[in-house]
N, C-alpha and C. Protein backbone atom coordinates (compact mmCIF):
# COMPACT_ATOMS: atom_id res chain seq x y z
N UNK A 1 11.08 10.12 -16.50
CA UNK A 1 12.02 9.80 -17.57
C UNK A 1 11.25 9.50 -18.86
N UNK A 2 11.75 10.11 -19.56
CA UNK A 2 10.94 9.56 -21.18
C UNK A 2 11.20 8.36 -21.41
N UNK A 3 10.06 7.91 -22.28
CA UNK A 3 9.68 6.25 -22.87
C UNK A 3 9.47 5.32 -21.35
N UNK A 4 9.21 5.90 -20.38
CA UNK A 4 9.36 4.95 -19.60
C UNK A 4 7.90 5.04 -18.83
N UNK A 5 7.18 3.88 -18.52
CA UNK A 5 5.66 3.94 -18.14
C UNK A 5 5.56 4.51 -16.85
N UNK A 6 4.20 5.36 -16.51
CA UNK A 6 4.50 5.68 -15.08
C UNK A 6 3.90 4.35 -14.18
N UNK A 7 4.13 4.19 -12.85
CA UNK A 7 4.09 3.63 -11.99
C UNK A 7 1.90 3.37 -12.01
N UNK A 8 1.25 2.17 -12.35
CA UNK A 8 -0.04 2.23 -12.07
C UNK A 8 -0.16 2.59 -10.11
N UNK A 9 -1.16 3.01 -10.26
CA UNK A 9 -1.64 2.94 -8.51
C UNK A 9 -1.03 1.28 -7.65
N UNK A 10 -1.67 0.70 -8.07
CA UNK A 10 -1.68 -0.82 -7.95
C UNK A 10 -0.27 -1.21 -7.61
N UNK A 11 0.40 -0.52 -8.60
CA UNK A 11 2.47 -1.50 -8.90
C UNK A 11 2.64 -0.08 -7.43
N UNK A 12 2.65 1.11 -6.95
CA UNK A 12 3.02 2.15 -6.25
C UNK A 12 2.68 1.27 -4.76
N UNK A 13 1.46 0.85 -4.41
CA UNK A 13 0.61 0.40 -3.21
C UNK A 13 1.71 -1.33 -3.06
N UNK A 14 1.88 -1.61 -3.61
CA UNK A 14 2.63 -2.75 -3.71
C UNK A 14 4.23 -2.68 -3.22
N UNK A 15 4.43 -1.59 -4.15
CA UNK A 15 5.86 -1.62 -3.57
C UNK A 15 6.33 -0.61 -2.40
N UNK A 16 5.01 0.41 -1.93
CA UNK A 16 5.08 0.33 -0.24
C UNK A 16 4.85 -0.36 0.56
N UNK A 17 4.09 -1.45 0.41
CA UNK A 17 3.59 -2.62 0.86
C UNK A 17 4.65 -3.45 1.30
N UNK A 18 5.82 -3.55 0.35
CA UNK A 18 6.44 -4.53 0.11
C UNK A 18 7.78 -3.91 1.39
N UNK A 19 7.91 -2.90 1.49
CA UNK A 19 8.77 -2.46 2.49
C UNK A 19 8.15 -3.04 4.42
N UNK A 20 7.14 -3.31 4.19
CA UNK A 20 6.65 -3.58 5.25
C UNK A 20 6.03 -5.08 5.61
N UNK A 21 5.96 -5.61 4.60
CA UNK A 21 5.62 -6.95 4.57
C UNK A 21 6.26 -8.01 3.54
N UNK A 22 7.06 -7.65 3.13
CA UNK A 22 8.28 -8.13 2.30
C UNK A 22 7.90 -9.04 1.35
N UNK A 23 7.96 -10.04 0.87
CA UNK A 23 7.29 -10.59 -0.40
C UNK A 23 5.79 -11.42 -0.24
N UNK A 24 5.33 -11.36 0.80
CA UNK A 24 3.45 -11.16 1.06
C UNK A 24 3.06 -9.99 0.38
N UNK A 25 3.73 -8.99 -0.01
CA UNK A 25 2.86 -7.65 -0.48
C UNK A 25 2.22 -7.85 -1.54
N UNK A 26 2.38 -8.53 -2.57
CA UNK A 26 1.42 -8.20 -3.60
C UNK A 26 0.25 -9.23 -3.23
N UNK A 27 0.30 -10.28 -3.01
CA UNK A 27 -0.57 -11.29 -2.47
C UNK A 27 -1.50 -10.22 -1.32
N UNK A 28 -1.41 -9.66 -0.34
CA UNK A 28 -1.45 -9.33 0.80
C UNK A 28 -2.53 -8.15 0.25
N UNK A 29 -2.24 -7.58 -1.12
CA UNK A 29 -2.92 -5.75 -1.48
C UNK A 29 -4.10 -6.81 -2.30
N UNK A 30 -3.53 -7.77 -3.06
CA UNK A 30 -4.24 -8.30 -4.08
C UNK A 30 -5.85 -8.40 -3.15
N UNK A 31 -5.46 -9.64 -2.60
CA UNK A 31 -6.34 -9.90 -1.54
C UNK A 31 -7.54 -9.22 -0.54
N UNK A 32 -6.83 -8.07 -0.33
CA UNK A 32 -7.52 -6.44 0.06
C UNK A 32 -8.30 -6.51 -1.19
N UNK A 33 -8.03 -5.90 -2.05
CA UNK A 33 -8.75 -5.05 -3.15
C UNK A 33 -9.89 -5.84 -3.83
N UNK A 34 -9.59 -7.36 -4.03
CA UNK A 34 -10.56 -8.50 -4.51
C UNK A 34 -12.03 -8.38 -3.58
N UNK A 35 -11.68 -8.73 -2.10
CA UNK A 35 -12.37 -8.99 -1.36
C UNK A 35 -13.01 -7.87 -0.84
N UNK A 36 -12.50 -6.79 -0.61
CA UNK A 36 -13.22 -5.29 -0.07
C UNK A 36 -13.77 -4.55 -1.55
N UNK A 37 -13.15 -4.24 -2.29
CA UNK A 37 -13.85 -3.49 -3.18
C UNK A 37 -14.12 -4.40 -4.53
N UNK A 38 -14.03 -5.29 -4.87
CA UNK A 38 -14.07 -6.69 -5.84
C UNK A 38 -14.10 -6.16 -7.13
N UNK A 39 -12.87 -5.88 -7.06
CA UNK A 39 -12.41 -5.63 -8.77
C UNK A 39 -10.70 -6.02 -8.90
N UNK A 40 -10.49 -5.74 -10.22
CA UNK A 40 -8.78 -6.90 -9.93
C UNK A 40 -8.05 -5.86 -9.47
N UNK A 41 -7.02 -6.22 -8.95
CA UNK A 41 -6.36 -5.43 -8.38
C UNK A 41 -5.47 -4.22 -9.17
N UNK A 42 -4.82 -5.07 -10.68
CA UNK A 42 -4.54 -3.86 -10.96
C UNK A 42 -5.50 -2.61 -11.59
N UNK A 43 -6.55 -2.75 -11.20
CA UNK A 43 -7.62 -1.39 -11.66
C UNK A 43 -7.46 -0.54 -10.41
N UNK A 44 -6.85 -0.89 -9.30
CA UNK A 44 -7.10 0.04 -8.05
C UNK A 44 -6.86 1.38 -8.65
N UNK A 45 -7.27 2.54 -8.20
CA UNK A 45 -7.05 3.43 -8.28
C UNK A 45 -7.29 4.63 -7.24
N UNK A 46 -6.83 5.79 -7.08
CA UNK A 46 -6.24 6.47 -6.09
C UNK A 46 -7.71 6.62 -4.84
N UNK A 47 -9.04 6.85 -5.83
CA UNK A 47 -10.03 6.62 -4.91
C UNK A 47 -10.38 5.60 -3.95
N UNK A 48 -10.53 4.54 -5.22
CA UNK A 48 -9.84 2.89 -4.14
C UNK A 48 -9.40 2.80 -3.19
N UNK A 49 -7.79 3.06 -2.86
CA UNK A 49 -7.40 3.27 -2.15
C UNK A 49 -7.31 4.21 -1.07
N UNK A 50 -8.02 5.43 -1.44
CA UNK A 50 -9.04 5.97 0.20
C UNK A 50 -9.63 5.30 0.85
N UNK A 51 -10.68 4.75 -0.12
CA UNK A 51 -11.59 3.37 0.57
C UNK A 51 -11.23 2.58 1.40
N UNK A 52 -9.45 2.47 1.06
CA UNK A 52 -9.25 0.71 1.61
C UNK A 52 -8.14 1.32 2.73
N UNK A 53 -7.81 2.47 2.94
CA UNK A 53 -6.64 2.62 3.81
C UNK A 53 -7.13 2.26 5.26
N UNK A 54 -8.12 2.47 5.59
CA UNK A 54 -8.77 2.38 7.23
C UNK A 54 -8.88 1.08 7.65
N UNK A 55 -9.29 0.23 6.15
CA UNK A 55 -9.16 -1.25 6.11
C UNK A 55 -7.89 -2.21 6.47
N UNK A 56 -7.13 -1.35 5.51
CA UNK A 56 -6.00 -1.81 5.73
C UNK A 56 -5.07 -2.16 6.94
N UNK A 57 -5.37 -0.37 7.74
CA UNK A 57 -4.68 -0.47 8.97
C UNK A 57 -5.24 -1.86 9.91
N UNK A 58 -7.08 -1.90 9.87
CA UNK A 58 -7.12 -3.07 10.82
C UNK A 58 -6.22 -3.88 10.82
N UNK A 59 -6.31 -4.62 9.01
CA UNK A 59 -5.78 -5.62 9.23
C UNK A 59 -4.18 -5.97 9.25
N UNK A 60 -3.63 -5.11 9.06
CA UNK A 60 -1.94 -4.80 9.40
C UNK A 60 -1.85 -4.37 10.96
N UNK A 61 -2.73 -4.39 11.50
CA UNK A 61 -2.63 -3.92 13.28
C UNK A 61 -2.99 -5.47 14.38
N UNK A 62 -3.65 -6.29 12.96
CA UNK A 62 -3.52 -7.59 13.81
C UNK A 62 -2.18 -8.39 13.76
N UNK A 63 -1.84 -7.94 12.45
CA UNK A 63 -0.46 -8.49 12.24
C UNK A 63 0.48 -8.55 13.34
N UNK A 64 0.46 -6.91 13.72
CA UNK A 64 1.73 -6.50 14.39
C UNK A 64 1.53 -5.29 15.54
N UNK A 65 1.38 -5.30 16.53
CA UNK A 65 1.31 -4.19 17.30
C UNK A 65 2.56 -3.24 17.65
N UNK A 66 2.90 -2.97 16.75
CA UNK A 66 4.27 -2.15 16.07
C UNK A 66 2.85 -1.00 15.92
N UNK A 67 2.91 0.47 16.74
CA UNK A 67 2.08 1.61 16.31
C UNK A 67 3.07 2.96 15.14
N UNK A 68 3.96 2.20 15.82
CA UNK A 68 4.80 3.28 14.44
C UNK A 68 5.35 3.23 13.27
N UNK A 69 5.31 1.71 13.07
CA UNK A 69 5.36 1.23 12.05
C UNK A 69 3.90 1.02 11.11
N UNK A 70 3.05 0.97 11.80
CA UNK A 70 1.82 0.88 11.11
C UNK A 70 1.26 2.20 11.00
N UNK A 71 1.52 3.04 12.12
CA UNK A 71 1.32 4.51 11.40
C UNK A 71 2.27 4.91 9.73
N UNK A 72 2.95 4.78 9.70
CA UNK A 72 4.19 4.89 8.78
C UNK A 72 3.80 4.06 7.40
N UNK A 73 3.57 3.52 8.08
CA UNK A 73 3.01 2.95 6.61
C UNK A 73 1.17 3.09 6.10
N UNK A 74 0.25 3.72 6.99
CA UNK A 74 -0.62 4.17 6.53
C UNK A 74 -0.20 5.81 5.57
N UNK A 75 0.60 6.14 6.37
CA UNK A 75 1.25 7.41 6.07
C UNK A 75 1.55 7.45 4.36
N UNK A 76 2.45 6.23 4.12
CA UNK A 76 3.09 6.25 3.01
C UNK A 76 1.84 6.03 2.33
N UNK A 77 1.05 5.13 2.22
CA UNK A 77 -0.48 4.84 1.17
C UNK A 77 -0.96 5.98 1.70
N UNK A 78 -1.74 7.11 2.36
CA UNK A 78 -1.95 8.13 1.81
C UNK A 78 -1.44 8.90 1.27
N UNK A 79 -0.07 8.91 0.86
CA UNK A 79 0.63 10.11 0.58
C UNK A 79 0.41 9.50 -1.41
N UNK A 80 0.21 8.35 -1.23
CA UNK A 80 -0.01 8.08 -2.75
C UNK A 80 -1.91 8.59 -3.29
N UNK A 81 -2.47 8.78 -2.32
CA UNK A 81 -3.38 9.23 -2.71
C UNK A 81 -3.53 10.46 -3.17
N UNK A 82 -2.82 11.40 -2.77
CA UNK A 82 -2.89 12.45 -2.76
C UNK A 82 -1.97 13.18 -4.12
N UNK A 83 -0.62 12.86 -3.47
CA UNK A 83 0.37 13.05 -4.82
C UNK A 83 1.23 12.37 -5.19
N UNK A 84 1.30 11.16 -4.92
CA UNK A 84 2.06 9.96 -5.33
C UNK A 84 3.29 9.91 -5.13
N UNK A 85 3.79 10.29 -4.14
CA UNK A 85 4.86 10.85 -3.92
C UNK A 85 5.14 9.97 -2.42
N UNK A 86 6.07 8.94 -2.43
CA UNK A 86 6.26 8.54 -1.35
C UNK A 86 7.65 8.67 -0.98
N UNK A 87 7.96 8.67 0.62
CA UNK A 87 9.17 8.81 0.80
C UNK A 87 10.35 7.47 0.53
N UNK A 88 11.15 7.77 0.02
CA UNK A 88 12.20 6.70 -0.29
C UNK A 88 13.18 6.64 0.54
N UNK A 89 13.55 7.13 1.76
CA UNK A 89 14.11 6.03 2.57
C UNK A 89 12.84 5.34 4.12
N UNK A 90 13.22 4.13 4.62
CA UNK A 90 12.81 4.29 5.60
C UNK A 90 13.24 3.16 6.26
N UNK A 91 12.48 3.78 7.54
CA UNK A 91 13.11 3.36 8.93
C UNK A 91 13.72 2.17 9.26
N UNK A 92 11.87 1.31 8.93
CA UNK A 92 11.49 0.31 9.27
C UNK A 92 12.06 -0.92 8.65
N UNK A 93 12.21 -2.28 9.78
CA UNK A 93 12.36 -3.70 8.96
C UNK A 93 11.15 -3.96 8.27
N UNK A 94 11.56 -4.95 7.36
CA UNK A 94 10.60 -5.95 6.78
C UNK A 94 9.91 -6.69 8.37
N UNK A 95 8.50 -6.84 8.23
CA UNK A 95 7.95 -7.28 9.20
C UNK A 95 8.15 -9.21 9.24
């Protein structure tokens, strides 16, 4: 849409995040990105987040041994790597 900003990496990873971990998500990515790659979070960017997806799953797999839900949502953060393009409906509860 014109005049309207696009989505940073950072605000995109967040609000897939947020489908799966419900208002922990920005806290939850922040936290990732500080501590694994130590820069602020909103600088992530699409490389970044290659880096951190394998990371991620660990630590969303201690959370929850839900495998299809945590597939599904690695799914959705790569699909932002690639073409930013995530799917808008889904399955899953808030964890």
């Amino acid at each position: 849409m014109p005049g309207q900003a696009k989505e940073t990496v950072y605000e995109q990873v967040v609000k897939v995040t947020n489908v799966y971990l419900g208002p922990a998500a920005e806290r939850f990515i922040d936290r990732q990105v500080e501590n694994h790659l130590h820069i602020e979070p909103t600088k992530l960017t699409k490389k970044d987040l290659e880096k951190m997806i394998d990371w991620i799953k660990v630590v969303v797999s201690l959370l929850t041994g839900e495998r299809e839900i945590i597939e599904e949502y690695i799914t959705e953060l790569r699909k932002l790597t690639e073409d930013g393009k995530v799917s808008k409906n889904k399955n899953v509860h808030k964890q």
